[in-house]
Every structure is written in structure tokens, then in C-alpha cells.
C-alpha atoms as a PDB file:
ATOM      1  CA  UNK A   1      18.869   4.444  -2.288  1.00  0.00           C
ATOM      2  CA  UNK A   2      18.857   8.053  -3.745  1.00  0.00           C
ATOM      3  CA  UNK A   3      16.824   6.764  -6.826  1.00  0.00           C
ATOM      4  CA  UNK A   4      14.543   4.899  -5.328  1.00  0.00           C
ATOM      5  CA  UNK A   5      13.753   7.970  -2.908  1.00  0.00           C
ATOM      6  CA  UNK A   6      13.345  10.091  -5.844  1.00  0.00           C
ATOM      7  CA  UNK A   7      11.106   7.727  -6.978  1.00  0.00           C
ATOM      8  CA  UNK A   8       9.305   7.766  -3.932  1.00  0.00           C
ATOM      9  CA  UNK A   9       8.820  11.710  -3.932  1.00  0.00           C
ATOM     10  CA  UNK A  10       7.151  11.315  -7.056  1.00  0.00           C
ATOM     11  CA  UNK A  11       4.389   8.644  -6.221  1.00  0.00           C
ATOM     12  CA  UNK A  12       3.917  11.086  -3.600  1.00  0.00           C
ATOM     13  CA  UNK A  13       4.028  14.600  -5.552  1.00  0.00           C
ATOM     14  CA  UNK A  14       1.449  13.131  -8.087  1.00  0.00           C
ATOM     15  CA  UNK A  15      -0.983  11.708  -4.757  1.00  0.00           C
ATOM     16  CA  UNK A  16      -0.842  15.103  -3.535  1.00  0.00           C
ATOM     17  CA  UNK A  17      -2.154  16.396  -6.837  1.00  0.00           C
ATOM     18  CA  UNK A  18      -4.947  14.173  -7.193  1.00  0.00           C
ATOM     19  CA  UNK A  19      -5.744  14.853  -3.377  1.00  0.00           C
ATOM     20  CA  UNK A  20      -5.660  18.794  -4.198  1.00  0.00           C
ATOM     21  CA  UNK A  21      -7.772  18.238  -7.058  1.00  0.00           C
ATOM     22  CA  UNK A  22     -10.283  16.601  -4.997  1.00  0.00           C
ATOM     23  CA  UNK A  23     -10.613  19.519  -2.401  1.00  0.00           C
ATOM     24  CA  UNK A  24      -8.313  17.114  -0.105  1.00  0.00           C
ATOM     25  CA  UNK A  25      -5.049  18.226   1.789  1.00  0.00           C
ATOM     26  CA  UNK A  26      -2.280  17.009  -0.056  1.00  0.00           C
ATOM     27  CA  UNK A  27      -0.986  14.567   2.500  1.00  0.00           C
ATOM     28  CA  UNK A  28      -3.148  12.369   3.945  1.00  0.00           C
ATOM     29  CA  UNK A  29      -3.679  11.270   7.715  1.00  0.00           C
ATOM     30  CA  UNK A  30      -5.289   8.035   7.905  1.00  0.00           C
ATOM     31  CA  UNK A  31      -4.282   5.007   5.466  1.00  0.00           C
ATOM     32  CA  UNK A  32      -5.346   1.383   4.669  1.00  0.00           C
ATOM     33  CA  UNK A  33      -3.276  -1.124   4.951  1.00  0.00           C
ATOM     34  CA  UNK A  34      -3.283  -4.912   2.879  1.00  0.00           C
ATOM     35  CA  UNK A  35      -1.409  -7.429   1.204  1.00  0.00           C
ATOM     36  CA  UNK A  36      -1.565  -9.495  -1.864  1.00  0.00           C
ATOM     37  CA  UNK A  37       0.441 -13.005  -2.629  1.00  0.00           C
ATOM     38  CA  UNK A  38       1.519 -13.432  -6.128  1.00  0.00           C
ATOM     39  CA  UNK A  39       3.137 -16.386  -7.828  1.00  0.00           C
ATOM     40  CA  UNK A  40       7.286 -15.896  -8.392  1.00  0.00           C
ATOM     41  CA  UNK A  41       8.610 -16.988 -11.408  1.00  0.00           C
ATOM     42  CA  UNK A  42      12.219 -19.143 -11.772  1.00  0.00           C
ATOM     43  CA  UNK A  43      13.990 -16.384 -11.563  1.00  0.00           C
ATOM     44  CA  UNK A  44      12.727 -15.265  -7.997  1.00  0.00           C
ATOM     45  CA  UNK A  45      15.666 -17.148  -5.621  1.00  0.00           C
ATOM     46  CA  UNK A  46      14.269 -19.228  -3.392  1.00  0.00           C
ATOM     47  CA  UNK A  47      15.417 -17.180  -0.095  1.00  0.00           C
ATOM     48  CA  UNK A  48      13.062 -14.268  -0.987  1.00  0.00           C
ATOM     49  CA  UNK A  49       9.958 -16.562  -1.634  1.00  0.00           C
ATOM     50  CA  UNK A  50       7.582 -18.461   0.488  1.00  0.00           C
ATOM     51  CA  UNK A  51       4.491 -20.809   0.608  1.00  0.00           C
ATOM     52  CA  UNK A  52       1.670 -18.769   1.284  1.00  0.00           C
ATOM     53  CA  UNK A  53      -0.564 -21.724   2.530  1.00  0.00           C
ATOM     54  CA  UNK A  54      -3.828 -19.679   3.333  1.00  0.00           C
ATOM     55  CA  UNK A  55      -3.847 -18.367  -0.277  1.00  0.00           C
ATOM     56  CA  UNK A  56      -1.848 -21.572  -1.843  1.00  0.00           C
ATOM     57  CA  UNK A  57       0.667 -19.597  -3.525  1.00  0.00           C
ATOM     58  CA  UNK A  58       4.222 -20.400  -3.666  1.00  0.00           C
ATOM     59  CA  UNK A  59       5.873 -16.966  -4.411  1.00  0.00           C
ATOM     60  CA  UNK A  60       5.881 -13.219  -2.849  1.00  0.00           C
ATOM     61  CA  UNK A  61       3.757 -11.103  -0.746  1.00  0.00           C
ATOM     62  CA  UNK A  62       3.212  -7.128  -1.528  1.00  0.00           C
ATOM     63  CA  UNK A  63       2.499  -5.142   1.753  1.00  0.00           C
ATOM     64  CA  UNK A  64       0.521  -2.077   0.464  1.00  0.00           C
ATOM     65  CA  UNK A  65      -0.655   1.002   2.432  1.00  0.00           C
ATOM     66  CA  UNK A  66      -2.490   3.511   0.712  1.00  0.00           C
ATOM     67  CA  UNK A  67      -5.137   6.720   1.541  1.00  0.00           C
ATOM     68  CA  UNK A  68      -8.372   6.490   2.250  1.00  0.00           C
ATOM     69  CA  UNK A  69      -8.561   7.377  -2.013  1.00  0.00           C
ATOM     70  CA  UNK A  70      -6.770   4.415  -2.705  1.00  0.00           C
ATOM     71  CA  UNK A  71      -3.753   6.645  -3.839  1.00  0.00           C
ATOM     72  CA  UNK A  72      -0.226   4.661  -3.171  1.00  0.00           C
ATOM     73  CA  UNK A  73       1.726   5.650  -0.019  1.00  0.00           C
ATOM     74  CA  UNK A  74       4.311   2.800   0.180  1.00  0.00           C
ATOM     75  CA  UNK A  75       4.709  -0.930  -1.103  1.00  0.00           C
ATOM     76  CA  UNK A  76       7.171  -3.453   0.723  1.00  0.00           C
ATOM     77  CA  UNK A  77       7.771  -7.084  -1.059  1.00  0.00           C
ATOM     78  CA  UNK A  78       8.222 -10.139   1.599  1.00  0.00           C
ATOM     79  CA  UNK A  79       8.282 -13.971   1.168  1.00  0.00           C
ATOM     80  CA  UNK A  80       4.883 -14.817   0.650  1.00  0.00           C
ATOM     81  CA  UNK A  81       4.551 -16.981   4.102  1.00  0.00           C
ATOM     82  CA  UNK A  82       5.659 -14.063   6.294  1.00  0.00           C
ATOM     83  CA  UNK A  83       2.347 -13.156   8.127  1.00  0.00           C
ATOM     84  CA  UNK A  84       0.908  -9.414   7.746  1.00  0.00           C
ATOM     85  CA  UNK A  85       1.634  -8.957  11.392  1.00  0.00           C
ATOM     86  CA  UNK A  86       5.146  -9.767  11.608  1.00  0.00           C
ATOM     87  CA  UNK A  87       6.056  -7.873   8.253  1.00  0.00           C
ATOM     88  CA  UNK A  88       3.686  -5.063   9.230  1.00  0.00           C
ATOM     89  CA  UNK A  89       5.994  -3.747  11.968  1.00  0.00           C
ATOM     90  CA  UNK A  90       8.568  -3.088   8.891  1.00  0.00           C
ATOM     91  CA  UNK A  91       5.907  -1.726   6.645  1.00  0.00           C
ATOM     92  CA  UNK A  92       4.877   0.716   9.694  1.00  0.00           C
ATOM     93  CA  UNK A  93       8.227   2.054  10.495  1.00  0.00           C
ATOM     94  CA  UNK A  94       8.976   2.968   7.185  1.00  0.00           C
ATOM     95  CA  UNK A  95       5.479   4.523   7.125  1.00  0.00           C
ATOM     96  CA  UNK A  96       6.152   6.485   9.593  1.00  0.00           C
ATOM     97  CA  UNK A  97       9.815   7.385   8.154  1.00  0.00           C
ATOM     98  CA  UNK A  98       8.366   8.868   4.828  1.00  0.00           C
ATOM     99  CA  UNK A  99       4.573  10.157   6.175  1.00  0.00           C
ATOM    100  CA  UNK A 100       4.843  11.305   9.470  1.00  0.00           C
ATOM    101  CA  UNK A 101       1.855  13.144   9.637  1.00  0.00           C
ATOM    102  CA  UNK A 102      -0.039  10.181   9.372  1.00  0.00           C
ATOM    103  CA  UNK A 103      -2.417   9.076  12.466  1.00  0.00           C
ATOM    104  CA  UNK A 104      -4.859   6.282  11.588  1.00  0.00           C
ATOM    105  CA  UNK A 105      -4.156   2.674  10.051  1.00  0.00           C
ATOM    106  CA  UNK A 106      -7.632   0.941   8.833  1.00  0.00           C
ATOM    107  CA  UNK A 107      -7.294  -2.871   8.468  1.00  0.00           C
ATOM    108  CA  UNK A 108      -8.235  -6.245   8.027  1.00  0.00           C
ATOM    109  CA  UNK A 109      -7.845  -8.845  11.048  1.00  0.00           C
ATOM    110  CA  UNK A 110      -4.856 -10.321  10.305  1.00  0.00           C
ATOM    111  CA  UNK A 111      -3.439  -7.072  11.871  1.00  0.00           C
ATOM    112  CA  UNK A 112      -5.061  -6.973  15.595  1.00  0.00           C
ATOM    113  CA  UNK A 113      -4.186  -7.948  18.396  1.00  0.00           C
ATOM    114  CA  UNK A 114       0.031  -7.165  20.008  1.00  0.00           C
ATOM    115  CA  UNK A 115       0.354  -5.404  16.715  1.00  0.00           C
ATOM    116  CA  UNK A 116      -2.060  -2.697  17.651  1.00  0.00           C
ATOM    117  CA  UNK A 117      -0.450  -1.787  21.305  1.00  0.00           C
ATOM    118  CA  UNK A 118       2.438  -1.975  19.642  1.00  0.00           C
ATOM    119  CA  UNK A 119       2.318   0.446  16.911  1.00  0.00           C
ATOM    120  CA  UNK A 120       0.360   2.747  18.945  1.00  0.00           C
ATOM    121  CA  UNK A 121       3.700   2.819  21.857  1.00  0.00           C
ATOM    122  CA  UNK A 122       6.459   2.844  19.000  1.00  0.00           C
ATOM    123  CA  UNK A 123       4.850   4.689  16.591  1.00  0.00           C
ATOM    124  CA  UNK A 124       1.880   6.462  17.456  1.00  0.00           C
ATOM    125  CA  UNK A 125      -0.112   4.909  14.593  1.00  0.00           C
ATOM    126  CA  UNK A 126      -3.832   3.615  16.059  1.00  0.00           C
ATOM    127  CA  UNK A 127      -4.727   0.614  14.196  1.00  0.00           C
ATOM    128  CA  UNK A 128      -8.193   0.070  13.721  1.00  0.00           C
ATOM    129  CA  UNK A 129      -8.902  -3.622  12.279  1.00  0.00           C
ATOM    130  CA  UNK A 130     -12.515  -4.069   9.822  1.00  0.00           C
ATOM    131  CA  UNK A 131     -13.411  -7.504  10.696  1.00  0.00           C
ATOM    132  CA  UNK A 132     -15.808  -9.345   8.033  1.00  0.00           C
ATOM    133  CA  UNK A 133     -19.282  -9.896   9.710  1.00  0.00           C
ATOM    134  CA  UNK A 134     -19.674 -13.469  11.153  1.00  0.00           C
ATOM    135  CA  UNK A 135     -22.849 -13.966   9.297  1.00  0.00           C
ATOM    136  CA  UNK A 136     -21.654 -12.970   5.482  1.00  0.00           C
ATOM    137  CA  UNK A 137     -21.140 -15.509   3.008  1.00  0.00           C
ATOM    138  CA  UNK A 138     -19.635 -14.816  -0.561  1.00  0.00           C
ATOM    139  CA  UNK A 139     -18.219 -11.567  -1.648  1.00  0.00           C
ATOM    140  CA  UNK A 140     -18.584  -8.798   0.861  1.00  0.00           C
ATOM    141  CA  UNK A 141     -17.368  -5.031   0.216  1.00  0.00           C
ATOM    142  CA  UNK A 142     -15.633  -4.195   3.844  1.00  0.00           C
ATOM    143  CA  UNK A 143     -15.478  -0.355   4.625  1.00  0.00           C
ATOM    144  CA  UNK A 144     -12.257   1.315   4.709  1.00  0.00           C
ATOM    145  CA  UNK A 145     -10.596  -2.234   3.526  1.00  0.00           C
ATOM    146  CA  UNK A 146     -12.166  -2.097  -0.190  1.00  0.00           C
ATOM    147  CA  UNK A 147     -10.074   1.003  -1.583  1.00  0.00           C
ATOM    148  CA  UNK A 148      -6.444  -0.828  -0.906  1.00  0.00           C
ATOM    149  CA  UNK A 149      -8.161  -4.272  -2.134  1.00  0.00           C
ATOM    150  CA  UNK A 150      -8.601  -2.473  -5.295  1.00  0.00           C
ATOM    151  CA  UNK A 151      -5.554  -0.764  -5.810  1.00  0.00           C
ATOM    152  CA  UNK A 152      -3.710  -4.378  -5.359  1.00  0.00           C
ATOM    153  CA  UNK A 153      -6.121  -5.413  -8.209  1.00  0.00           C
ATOM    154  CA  UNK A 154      -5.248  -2.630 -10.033  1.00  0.00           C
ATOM    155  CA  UNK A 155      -1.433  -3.843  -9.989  1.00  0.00           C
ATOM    156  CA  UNK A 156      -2.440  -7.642 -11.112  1.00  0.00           C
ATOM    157  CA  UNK A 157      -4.392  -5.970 -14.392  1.00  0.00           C
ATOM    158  CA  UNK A 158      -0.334  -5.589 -15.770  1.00  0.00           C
ATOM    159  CA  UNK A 159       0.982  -8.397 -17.307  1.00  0.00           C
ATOM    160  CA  UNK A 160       4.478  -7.551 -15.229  1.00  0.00           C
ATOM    161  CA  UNK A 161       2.840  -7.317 -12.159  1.00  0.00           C
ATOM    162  CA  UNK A 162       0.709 -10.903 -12.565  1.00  0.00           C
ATOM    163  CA  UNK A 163       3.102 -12.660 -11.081  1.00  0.00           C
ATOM    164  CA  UNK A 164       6.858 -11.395  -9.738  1.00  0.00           C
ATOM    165  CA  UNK A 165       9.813 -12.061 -11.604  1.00  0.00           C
ATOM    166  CA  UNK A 166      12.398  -9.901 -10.100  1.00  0.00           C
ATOM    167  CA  UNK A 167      15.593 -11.052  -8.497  1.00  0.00           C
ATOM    168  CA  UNK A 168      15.500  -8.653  -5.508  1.00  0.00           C
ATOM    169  CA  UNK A 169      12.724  -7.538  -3.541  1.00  0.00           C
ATOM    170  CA  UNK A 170      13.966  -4.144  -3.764  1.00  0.00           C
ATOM    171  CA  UNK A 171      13.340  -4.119  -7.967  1.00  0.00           C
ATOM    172  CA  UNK A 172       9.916  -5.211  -7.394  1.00  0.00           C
ATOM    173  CA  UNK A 173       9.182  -2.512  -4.911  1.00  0.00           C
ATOM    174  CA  UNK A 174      10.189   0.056  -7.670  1.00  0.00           C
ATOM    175  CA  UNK A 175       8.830  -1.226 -10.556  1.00  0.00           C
ATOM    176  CA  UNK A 176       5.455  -1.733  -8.310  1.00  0.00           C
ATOM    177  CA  UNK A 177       6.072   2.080  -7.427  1.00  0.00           C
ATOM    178  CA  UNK A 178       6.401   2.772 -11.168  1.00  0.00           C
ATOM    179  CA  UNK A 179       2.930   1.045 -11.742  1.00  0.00           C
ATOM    180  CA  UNK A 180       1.270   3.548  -9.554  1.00  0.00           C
ATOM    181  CA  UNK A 181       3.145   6.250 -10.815  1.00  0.00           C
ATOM    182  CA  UNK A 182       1.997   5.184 -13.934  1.00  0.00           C
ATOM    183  CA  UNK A 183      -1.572   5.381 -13.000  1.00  0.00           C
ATOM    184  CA  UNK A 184      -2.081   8.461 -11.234  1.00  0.00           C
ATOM    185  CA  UNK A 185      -0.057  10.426 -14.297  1.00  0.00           C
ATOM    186  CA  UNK A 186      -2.949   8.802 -16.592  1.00  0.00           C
ATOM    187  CA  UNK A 187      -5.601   9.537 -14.160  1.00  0.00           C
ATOM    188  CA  UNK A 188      -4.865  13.304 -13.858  1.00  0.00           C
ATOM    189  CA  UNK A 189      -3.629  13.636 -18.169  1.00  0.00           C
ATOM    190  CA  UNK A 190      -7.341  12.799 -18.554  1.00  0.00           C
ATOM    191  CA  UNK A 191      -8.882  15.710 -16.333  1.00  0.00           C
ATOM    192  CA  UNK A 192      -7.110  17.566 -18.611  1.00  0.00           C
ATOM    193  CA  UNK A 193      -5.560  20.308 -17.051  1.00  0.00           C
ATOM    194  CA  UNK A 194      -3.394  19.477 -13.553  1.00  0.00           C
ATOM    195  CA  UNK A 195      -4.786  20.255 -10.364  1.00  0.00           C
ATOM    196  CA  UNK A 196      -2.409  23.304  -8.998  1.00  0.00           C
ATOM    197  CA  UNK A 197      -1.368  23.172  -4.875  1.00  0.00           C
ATOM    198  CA  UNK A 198      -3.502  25.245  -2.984  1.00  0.00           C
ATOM    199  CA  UNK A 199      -2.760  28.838  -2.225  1.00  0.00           C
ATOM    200  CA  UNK A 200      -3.042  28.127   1.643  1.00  0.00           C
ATOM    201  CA  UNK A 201      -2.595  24.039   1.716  1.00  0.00           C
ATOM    202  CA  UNK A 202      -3.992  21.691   4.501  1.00  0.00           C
ATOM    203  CA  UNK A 203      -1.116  19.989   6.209  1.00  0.00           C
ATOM    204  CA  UNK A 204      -2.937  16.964   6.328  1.00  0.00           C
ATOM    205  CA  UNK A 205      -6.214  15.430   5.452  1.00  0.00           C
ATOM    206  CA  UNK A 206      -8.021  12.485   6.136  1.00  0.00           C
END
């Protein structure tokens, strides 16, 4: 648990960077939430896999919240037919654990409804679902929605990440926590120089 905390404080040192470095508080206030079912391979056991039958994928689900940058805030790996409502109450409290400065949830549908009144009595956390107009057909680009949508593409461009072969949820979390760490270290090697904490930092920023 100590490791993977440590690993944890990273994601989140390097997010604060790149925040700092774009004029941003280095911890953020609002988030987006999503997930994204991925095949498992043979060595997934079959009590931490699912059917996910909306996406037809027979593997695991990765519950990702990130900033309104797309920057990583937390990942948690489910059976792929758990629904994002039911495994979002897990993925909330632990939000809330590790960011508790954090106000506003943006996300998709899936998420309205009891889950909203909930989180906002237990946790404080407003939800505020992005619903895809009735009359679009094809691709759309939702607001808010499209920044977490891309940072779980992101995560498929790595052959490990494709599809999950891990034995425990609780690797795949890491190594998906790795990814991102990955990532933002590239993203701020090629500014060049690394964006430096404020003399007087924001608490919090949107």
C-alpha cells in the first residue's frame, strides 16, 4: 500500500507541474470522470472479469477521473460488466480520500440519476452529467467529456495497455498509473526546462 501511494504522489507531483506551467493552481477542483472496457487476456482469472454487453467485450473496465486538462487524478480497474454507477461510488470515495479539495464531477449519463444525490450527501462532490444531443448522429465531441475520452485513448496507444493481462486489479491500476506517469514526464522533458511551483500557489484551480 505504501508503494502504490508513493506512486500515487508522483502522478500527482508531475500534474501539479504541468498545471503550474500552464498558469493553473496545482490541484485542481473540478474533474471528468469515464470508463473504458478492454479485452483480458488468459491470465486475467475469471472472478475479476466480466461481459461488458453494451461494448461486447469480455474482460475489464478502467474507471478514470482526470482534470479538466486531461491530467490523471486516479484509475480504479473493475469487471468489465459492473456499471459506471455502481463502481463510481468506489471511484468517488477514494477521490475524495486523495483530492479533497475537489468540488465538481463532469460526466457522461451513465452517471445521473441516485448517483448524483448521493455523492453530493456523502461526499460533497456535485455531479454534473453531459448528455449527447438527441439529434446527433456519428461522432460527436461532448464538452467537458472529450479530455478523459482522450486520455483513455491515450492508454490503448501502449501495446501493454491494449488489452489487460494482469492477475490482480491492483497491478493494473499501477502499471496504468505508470503509463501516465510516463506521459506527463515526456510532456514536460520536451518544454525543456520544468515548470517551478509558484511563489504564492493557488490552493486549487478549476
Amino acid at each position: 500500500m505504501g508503494r502504490r501511494r508513493l506512486i500515487g504522489q508522483i502522478r500527482d507531483h508531475l500534474a501539479g507541474r504541468i498545471r503550474c506551467g500552464m498558469g493553473k493552481g496545482p490541484r485542481a477542483v473540478a474533474t471528468v470522470i469515464d470508463s473504458q472496457s478492454v479485452k483480458a487476456a488468459e491470465t486475467v482469472s475469471r472472478d475479476s472479469r466480466g461481459y461488458d454487453a453494451g461494448k461486447k467485450i469480455n474482460g475489464r473496465k478502467r474507471h478514470m477521473v482526470v482534470d479538466t486538462r486531461g491530467l490523471p487524478l486516479l484509475v480504479m480497474v473493475t469487471p468489465a460488466d459492473l456499471h459506471d454507477a455502481a463502481a463510481a461510488k468506489e471511484v468517488l470515495f477514494r477521490l475524495r480520500l486523495m483530492h479533497p479539495e475537489i468540488t465538481i464531477v463532469w460526466a457522461d449519463s451513465a452517471y445521473a440519476g441516485k448517483l448524483v444525490g448521493w455523492a453530493k450527501q456523502h461526499l460533497s462532490l456535485t455531479i454534473k452529467p453531459v448528455s449527447r444531443p438527441k439529434d446527433a448522429s456519428g461522432f460527436v465531441v461532448l464538452p467537458r467529456r472529450w479530455v478523459v475520452e482522450r486520455s483513455l485513448a491515450r492508454m490503448m496507444h501502449a501495446r501493454r495497455h491494449a488489452r489487460d493481462y494482469e492477475r490482480l486489479v491492483q497491478h493494473s491500476e499501477t502499471l496504468i498509473t505508470w503509463a501516465a506517469i510516463t506521459l506527463m514526464t515526456r510532456r514536460l522533458a520536451r518544454k525543456g526546462a520544468t515548470p517551478s511551483w509558484p511563489r504564492k500557489p493557488a490552493l486549487a484551480d478549476g
